[in-house]
PDB file of N, CA and C in Angstrom:
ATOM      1  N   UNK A   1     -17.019  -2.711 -16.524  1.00  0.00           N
ATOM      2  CA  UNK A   1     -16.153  -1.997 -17.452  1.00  0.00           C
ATOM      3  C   UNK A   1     -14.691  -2.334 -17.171  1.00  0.00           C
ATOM      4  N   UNK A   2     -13.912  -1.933 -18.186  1.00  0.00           N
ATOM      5  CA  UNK A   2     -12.653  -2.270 -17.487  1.00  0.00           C
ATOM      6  C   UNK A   2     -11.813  -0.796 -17.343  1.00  0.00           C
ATOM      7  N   UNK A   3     -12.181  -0.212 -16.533  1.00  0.00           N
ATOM      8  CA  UNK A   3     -11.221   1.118 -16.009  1.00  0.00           C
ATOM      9  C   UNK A   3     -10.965   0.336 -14.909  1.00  0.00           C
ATOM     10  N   UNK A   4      -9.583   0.868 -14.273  1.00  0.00           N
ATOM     11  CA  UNK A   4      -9.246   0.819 -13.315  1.00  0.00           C
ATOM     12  C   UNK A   4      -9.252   0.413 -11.998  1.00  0.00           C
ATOM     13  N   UNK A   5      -9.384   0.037 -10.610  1.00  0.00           N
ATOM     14  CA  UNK A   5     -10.196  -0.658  -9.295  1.00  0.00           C
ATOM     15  C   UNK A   5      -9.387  -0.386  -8.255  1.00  0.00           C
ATOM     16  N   UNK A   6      -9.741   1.270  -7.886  1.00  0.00           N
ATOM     17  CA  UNK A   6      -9.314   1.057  -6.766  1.00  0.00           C
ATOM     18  C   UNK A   6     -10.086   0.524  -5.265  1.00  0.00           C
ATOM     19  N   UNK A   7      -9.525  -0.408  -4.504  1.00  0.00           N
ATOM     20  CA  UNK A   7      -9.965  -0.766  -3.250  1.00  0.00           C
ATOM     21  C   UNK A   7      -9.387  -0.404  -2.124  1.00  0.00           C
ATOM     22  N   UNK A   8     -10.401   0.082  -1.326  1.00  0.00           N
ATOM     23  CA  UNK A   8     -10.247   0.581   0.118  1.00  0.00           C
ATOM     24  C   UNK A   8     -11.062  -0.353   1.219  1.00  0.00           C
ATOM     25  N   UNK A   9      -9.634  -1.063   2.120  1.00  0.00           N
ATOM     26  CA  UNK A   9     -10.021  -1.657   3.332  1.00  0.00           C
ATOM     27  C   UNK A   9     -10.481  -0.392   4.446  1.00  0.00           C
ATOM     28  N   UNK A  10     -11.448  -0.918   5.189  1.00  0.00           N
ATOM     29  CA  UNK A  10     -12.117  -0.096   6.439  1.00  0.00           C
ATOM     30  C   UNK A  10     -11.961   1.617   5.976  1.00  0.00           C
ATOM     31  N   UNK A  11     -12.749   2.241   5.376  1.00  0.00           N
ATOM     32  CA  UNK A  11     -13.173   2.971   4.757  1.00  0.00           C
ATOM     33  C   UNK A  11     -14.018   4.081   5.881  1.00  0.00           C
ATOM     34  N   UNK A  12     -14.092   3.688   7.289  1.00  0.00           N
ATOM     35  CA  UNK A  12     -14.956   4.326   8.160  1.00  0.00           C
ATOM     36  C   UNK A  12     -16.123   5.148   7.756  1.00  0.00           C
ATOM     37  N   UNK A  13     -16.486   6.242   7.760  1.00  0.00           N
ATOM     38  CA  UNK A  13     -17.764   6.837   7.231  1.00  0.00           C
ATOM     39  C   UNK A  13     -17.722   6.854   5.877  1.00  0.00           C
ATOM     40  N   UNK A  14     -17.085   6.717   5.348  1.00  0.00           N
ATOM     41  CA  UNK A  14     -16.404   6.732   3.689  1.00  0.00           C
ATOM     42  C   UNK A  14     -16.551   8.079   3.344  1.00  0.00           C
ATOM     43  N   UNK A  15     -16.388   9.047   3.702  1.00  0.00           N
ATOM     44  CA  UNK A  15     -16.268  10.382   3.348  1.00  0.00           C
ATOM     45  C   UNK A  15     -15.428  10.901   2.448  1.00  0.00           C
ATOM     46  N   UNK A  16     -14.075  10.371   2.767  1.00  0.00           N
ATOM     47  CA  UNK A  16     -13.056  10.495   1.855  1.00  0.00           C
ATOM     48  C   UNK A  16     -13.236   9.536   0.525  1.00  0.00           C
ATOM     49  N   UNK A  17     -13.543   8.144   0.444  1.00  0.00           N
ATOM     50  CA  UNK A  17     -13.845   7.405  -0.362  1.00  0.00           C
ATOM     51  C   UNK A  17     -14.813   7.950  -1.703  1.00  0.00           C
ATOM     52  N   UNK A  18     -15.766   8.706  -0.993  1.00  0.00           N
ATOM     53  CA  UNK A  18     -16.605   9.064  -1.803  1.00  0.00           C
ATOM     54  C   UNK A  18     -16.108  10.510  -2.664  1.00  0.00           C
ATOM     55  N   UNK A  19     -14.944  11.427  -1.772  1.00  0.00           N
ATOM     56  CA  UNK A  19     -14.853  12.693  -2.370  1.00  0.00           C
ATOM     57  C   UNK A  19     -13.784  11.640  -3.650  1.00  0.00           C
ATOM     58  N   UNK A  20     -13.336  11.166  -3.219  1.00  0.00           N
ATOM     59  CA  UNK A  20     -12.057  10.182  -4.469  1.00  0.00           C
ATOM     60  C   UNK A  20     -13.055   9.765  -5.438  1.00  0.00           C
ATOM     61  N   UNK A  21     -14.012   9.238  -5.435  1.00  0.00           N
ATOM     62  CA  UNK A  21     -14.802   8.655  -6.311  1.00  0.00           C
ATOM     63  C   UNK A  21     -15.399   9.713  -7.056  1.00  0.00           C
ATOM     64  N   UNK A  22     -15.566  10.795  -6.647  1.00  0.00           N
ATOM     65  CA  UNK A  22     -15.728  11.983  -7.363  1.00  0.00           C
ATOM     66  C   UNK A  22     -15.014  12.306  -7.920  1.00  0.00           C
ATOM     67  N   UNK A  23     -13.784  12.752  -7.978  1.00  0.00           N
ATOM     68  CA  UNK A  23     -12.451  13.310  -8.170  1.00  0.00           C
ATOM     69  C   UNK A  23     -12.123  12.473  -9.101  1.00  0.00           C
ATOM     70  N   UNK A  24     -12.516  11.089  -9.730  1.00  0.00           N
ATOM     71  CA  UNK A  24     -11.520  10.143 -10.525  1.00  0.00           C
ATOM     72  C   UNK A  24     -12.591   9.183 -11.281  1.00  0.00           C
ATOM     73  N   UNK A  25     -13.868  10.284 -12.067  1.00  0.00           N
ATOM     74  CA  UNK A  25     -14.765   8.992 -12.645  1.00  0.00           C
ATOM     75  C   UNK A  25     -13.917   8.080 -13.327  1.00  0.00           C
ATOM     76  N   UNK A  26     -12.720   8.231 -13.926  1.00  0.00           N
ATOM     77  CA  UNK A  26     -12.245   7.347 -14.610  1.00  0.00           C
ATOM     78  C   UNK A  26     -11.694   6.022 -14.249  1.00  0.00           C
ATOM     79  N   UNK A  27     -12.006   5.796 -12.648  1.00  0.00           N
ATOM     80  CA  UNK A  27     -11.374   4.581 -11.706  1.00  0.00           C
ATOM     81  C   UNK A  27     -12.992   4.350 -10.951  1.00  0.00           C
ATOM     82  N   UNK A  28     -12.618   2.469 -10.778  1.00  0.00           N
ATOM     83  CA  UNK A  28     -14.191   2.252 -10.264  1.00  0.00           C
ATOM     84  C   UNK A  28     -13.315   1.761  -8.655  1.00  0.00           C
ATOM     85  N   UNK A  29     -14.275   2.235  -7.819  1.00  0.00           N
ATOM     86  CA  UNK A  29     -13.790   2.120  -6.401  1.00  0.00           C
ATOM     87  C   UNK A  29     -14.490   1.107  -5.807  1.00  0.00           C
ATOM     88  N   UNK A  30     -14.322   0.455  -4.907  1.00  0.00           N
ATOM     89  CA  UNK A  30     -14.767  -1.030  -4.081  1.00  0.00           C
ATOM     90  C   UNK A  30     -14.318  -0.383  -2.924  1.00  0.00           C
ATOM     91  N   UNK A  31     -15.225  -0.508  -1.868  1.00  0.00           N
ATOM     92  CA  UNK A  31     -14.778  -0.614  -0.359  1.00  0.00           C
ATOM     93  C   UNK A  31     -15.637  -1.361   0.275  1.00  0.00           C
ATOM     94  N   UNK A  32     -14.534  -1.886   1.686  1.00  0.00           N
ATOM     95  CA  UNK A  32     -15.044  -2.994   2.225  1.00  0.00           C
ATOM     96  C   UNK A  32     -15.055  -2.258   3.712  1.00  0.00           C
ATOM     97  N   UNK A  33     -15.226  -2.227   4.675  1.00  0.00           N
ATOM     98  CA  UNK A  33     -15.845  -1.851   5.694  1.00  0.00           C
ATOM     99  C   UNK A  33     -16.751  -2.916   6.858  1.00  0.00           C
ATOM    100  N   UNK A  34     -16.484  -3.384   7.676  1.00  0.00           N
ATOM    101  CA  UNK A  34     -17.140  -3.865   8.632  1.00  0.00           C
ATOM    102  C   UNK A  34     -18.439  -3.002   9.602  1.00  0.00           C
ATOM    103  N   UNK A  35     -18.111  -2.239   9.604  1.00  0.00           N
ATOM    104  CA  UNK A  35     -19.415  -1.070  10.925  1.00  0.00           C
ATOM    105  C   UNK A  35     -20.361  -1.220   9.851  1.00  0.00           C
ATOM    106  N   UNK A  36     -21.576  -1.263   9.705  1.00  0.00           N
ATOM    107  CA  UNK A  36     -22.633  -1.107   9.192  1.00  0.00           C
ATOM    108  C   UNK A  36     -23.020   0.603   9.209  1.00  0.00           C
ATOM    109  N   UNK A  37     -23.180   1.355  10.417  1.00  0.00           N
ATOM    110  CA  UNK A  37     -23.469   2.304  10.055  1.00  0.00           C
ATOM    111  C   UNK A  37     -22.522   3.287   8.891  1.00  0.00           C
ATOM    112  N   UNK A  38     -21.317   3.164   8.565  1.00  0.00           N
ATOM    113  CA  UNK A  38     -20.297   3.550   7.829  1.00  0.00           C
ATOM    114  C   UNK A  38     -20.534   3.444   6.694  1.00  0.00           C
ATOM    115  N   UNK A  39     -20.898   2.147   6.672  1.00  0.00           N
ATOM    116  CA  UNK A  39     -21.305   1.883   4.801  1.00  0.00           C
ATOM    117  C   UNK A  39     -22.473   2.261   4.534  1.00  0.00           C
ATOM    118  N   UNK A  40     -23.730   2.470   5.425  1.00  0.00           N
ATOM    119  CA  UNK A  40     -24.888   3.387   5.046  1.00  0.00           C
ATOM    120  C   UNK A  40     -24.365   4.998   4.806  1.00  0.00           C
ATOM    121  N   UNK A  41     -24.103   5.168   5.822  1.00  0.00           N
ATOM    122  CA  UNK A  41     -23.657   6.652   5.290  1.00  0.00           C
ATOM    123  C   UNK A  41     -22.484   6.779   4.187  1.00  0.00           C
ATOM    124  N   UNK A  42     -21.902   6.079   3.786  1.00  0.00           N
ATOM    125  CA  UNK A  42     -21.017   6.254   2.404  1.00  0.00           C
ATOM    126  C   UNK A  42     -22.089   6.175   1.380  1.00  0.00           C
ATOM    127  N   UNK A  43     -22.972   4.920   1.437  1.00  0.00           N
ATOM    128  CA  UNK A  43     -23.841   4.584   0.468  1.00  0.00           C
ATOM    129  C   UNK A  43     -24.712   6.090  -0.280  1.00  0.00           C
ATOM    130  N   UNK A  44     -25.431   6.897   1.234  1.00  0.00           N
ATOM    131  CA  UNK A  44     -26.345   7.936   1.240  1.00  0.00           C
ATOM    132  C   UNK A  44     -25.257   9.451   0.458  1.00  0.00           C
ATOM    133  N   UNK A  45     -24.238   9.275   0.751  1.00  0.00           N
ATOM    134  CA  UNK A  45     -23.300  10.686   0.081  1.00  0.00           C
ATOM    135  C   UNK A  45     -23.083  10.321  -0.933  1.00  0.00           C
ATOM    136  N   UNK A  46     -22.660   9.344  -1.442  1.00  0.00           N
ATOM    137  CA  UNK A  46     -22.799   8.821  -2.705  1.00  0.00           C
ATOM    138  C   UNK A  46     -24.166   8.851  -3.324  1.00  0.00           C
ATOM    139  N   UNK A  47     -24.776   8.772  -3.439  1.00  0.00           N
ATOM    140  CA  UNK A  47     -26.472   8.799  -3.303  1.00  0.00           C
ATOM    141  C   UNK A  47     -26.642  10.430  -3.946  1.00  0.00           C
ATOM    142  N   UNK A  48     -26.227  11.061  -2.766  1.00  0.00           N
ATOM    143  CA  UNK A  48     -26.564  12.457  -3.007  1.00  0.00           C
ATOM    144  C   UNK A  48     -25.185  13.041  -4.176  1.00  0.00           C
ATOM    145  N   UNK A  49     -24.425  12.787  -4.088  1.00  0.00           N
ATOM    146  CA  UNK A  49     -23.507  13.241  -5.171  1.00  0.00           C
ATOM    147  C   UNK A  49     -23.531  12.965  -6.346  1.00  0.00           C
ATOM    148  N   UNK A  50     -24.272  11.546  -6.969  1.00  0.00           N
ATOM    149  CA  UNK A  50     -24.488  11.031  -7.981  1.00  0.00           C
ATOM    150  C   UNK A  50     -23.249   9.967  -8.466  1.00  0.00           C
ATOM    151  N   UNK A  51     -22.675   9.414  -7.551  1.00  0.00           N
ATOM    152  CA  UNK A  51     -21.346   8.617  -7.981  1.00  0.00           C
ATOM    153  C   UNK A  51     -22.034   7.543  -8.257  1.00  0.00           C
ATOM    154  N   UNK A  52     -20.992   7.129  -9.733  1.00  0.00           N
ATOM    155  CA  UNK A  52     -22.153   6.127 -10.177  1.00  0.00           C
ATOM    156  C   UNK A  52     -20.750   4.748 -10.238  1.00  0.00           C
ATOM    157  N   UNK A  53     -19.629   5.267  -9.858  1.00  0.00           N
ATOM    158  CA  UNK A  53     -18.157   4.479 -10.153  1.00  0.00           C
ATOM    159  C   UNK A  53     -17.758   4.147  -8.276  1.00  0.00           C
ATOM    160  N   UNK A  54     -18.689   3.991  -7.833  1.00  0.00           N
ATOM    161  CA  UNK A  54     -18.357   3.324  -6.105  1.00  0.00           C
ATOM    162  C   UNK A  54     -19.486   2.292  -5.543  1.00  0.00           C
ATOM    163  N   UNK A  55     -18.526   1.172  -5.429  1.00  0.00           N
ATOM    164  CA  UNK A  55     -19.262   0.155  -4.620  1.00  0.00           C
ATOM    165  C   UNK A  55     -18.666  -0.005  -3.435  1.00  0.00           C
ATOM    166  N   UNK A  56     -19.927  -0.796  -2.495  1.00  0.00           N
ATOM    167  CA  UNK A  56     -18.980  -1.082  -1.155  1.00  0.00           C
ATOM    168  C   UNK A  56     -19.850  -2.254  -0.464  1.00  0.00           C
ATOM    169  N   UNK A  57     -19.014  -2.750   0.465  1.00  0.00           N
ATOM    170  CA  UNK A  57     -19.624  -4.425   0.449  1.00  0.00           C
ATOM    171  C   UNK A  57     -19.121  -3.949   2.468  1.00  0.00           C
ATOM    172  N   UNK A  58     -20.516  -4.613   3.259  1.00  0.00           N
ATOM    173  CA  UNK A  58     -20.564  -4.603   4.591  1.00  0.00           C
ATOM    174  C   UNK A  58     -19.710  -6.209   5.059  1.00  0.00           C
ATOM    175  N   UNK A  59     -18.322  -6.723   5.125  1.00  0.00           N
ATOM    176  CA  UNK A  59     -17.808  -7.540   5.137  1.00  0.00           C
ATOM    177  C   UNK A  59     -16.395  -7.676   5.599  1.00  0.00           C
ATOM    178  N   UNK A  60     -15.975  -8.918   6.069  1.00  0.00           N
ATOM    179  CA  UNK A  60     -14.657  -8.584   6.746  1.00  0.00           C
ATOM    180  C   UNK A  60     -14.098  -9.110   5.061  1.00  0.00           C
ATOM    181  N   UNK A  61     -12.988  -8.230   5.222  1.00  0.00           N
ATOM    182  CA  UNK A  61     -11.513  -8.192   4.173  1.00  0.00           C
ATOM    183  C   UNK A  61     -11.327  -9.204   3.878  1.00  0.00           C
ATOM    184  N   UNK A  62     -10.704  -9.778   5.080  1.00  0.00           N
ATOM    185  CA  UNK A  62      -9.839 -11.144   3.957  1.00  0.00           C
ATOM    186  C   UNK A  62     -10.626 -11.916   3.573  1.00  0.00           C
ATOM    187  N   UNK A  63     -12.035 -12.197   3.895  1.00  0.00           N
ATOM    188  CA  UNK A  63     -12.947 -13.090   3.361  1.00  0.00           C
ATOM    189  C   UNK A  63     -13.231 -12.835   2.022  1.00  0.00           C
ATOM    190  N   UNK A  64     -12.976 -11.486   2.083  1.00  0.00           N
ATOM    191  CA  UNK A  64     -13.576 -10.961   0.643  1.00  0.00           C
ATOM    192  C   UNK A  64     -12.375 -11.281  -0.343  1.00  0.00           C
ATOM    193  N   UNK A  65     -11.499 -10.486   0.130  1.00  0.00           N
ATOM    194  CA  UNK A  65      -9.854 -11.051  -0.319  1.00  0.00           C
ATOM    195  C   UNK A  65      -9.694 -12.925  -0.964  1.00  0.00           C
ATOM    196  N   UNK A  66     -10.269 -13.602   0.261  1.00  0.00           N
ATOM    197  CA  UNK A  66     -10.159 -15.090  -0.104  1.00  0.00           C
ATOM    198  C   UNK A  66     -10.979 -15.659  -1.150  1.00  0.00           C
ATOM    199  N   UNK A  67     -12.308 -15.295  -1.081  1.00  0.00           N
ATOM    200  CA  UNK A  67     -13.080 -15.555  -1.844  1.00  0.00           C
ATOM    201  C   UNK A  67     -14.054 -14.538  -3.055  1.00  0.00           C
ATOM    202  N   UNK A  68     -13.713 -13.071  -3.361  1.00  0.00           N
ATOM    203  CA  UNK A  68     -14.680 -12.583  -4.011  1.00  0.00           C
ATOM    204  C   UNK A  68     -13.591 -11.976  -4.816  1.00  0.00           C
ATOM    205  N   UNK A  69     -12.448 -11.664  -5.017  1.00  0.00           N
ATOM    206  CA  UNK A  69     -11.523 -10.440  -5.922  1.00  0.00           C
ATOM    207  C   UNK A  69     -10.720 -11.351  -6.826  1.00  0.00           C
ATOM    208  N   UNK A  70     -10.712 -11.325  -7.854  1.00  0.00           N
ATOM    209  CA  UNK A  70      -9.814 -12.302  -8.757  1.00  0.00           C
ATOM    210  C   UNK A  70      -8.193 -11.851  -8.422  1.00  0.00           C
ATOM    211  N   UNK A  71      -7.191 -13.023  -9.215  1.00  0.00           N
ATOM    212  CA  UNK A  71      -5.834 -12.619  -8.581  1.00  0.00           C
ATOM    213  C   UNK A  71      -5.514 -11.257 -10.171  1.00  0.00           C
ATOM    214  N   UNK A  72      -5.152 -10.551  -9.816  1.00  0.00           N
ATOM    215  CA  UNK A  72      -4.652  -9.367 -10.466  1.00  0.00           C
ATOM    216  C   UNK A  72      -5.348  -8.366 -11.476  1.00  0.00           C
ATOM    217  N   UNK A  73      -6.595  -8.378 -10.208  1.00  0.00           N
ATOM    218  CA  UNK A  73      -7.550  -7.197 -10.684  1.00  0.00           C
ATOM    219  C   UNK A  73      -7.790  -6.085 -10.193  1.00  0.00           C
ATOM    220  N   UNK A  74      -6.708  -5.817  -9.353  1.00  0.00           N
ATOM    221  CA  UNK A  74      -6.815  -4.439  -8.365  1.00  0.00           C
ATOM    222  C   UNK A  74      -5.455  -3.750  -8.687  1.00  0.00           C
ATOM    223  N   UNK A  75      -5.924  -2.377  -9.011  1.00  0.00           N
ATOM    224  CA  UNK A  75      -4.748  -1.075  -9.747  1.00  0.00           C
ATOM    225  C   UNK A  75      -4.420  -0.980  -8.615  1.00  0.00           C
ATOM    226  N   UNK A  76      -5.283  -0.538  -7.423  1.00  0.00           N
ATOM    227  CA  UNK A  76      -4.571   0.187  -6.212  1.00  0.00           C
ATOM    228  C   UNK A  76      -5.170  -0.618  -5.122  1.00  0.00           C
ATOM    229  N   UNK A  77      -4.425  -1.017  -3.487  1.00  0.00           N
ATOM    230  CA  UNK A  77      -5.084  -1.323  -2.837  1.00  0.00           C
ATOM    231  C   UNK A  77      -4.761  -0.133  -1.607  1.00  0.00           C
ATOM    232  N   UNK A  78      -5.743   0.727  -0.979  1.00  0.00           N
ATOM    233  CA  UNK A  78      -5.992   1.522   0.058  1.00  0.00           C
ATOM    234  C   UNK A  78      -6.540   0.879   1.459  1.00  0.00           C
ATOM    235  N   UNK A  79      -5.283   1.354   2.167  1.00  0.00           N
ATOM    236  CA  UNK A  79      -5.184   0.532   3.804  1.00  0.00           C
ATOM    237  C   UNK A  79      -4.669   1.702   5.022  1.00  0.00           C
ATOM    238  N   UNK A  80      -5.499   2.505   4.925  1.00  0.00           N
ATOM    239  CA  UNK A  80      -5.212   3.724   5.807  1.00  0.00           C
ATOM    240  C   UNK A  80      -5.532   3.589   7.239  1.00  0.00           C
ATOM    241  N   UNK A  81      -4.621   3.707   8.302  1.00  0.00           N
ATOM    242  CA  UNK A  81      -5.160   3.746   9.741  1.00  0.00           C
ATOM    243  C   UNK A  81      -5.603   2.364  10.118  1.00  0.00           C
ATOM    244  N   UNK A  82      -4.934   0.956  10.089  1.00  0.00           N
ATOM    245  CA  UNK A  82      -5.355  -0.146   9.879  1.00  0.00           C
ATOM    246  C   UNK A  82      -5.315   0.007  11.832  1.00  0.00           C
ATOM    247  N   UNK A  83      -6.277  -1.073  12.411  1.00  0.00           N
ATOM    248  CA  UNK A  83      -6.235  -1.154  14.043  1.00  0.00           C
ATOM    249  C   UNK A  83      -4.885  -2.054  14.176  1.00  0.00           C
ATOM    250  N   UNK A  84      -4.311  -1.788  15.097  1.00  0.00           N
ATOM    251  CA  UNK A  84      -3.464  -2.126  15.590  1.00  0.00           C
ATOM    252  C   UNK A  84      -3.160  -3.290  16.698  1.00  0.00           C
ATOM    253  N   UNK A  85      -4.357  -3.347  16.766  1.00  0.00           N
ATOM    254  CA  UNK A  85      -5.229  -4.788  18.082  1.00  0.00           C
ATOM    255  C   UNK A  85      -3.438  -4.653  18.902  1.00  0.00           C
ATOM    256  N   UNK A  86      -3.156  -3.750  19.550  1.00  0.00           N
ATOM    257  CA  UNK A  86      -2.119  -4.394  20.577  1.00  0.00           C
ATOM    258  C   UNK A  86      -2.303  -4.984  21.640  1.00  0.00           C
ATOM    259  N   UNK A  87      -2.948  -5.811  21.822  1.00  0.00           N
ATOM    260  CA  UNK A  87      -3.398  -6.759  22.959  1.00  0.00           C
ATOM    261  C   UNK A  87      -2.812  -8.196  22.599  1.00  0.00           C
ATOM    262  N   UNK A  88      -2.281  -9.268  22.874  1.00  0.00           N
ATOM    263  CA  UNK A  88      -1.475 -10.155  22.602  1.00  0.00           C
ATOM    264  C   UNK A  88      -2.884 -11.166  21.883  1.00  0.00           C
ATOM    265  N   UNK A  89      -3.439 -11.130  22.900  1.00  0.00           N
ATOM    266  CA  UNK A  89      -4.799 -12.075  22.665  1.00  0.00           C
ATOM    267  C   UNK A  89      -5.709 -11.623  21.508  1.00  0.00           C
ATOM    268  N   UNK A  90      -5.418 -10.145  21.208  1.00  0.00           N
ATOM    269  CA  UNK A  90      -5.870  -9.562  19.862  1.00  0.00           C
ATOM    270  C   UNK A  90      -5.433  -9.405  18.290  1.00  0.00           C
ATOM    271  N   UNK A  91      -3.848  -9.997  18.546  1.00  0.00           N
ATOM    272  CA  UNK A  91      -3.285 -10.254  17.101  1.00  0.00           C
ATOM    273  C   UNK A  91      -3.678 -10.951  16.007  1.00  0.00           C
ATOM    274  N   UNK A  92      -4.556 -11.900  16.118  1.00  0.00           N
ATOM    275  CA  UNK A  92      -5.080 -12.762  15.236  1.00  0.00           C
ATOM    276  C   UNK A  92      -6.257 -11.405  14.644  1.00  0.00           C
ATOM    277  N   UNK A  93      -6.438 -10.075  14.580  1.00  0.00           N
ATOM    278  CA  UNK A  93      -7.800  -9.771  14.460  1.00  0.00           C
ATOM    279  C   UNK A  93      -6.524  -8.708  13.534  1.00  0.00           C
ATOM    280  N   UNK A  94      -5.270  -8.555  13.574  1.00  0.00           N
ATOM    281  CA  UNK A  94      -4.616  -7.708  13.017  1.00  0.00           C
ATOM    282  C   UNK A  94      -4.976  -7.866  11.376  1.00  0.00           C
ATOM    283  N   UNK A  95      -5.093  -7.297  10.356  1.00  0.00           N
ATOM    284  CA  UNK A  95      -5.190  -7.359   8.996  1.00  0.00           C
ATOM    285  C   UNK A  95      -3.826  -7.344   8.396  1.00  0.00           C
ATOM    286  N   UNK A  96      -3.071  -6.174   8.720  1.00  0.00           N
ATOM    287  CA  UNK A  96      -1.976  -6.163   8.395  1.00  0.00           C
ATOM    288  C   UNK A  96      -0.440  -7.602   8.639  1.00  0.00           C
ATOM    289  N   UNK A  97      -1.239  -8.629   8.257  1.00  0.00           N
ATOM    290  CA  UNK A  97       0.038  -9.660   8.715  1.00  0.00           C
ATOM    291  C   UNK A  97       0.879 -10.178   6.782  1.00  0.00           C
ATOM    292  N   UNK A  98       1.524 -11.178   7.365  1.00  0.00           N
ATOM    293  CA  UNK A  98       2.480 -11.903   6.489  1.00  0.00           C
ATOM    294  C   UNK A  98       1.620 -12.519   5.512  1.00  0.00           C
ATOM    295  N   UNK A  99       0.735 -13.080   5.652  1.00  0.00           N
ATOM    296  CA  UNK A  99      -0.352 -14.171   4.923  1.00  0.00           C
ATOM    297  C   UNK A  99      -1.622 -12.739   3.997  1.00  0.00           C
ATOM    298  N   UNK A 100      -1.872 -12.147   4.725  1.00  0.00           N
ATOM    299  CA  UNK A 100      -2.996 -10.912   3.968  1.00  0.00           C
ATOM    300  C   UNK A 100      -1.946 -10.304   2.834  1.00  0.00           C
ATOM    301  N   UNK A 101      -0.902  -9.621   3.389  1.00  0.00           N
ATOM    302  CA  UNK A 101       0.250  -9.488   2.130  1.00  0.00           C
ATOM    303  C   UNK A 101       0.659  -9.999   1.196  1.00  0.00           C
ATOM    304  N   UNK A 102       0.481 -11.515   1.200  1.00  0.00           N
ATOM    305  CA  UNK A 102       0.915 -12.668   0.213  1.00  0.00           C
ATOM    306  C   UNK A 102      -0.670 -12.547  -0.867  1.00  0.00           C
ATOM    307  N   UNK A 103      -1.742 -12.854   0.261  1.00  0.00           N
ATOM    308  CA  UNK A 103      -3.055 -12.602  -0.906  1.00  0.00           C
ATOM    309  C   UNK A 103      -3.009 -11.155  -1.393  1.00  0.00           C
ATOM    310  N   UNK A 104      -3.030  -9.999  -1.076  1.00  0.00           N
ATOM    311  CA  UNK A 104      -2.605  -8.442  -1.685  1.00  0.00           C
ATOM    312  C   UNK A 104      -2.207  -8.969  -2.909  1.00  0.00           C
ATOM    313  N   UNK A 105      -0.848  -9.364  -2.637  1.00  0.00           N
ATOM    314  CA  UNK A 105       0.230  -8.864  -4.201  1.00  0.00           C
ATOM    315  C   UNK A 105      -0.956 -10.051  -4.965  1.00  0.00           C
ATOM    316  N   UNK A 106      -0.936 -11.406  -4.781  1.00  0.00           N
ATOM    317  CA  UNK A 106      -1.777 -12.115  -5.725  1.00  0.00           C
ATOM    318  C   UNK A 106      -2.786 -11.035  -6.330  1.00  0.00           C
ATOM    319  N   UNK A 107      -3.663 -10.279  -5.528  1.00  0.00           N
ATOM    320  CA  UNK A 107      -4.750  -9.511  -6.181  1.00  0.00           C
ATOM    321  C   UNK A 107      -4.301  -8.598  -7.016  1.00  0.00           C
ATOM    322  N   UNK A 108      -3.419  -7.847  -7.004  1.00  0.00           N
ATOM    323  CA  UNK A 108      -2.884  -6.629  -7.236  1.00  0.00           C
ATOM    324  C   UNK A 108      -1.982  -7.307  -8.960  1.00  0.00           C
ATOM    325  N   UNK A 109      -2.452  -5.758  -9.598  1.00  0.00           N
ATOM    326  CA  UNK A 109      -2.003  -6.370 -11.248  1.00  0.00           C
ATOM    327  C   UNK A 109      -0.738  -5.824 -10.657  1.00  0.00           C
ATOM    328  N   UNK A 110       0.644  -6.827 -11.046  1.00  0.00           N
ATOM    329  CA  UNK A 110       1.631  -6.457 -11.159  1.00  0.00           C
ATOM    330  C   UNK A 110       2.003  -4.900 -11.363  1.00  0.00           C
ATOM    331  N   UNK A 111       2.912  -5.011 -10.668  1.00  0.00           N
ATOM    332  CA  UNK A 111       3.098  -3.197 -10.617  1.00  0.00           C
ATOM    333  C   UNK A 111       2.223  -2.281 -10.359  1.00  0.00           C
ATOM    334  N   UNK A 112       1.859  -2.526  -9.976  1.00  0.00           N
ATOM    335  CA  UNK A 112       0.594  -1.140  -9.490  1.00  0.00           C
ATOM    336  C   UNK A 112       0.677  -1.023  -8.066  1.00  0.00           C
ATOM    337  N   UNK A 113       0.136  -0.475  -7.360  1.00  0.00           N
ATOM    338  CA  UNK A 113       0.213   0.133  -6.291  1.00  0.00           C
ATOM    339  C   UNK A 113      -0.148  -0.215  -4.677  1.00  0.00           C
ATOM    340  N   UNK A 114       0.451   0.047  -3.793  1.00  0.00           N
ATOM    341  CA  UNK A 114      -0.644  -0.136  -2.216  1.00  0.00           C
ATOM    342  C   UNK A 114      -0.223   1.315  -1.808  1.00  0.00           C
ATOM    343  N   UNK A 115      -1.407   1.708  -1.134  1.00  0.00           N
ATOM    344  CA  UNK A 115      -1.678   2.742  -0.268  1.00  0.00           C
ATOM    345  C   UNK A 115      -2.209   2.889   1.196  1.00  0.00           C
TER     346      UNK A 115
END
């Protein structure tokens, strides 16, 4: 359909994801999430709530970013509590860099939003 898309990076149990997806049939939600158990249990509350406007994909971000989201098809992008890898040897695992920002705005329809 074409309503709206909001996407949420690392989404953890998706609890919140799912009460939003409730709250806003009029927007279709995507989340991406790495933990496996996280995206089962988003999957199962969703399940039980009847949300029929939330998907979610067990996958790292920017892969998905690089290869699966067209450039300026996302209303909103949601990036709450991103890890912080402060370990020197752990920066390459940071999401939040210069290059993920450059693919963002590509995805993101002009003017619209990050969160």
């Amino acid at each position: 359909n074409d309503n709206p898309v909001v996407l949420e990076i690392g989404f953890g149990m998706g609890a919140s994801l799912v009460e939003m997806a409730k709250n806003a049939p009029e927007k279709n939600f995507f989340g991406i999430e790495v933990h496996s158990p996280g995206v089962g249990a988003c999957l199962s509350d969703a399940r039980e709530a009847g949300i029929t406007n939330l998907r979610v994909m067990c996958h790292d971000a920017v892969e998905v970013f690089e290869h699966m989201i067209p450039n300026d098809s996302l209303a909103t992008l949601q990036l709450f509590f991103p890890d912080p890898w402060h370990k020197k040897r752990h920066h390459k695992r940071r999401i939040v860099q210069l290059e993920f920002a450059e693919m963002v705005r590509q995805k993101l329809i002009p003017n619209e939003g990050i969160f």
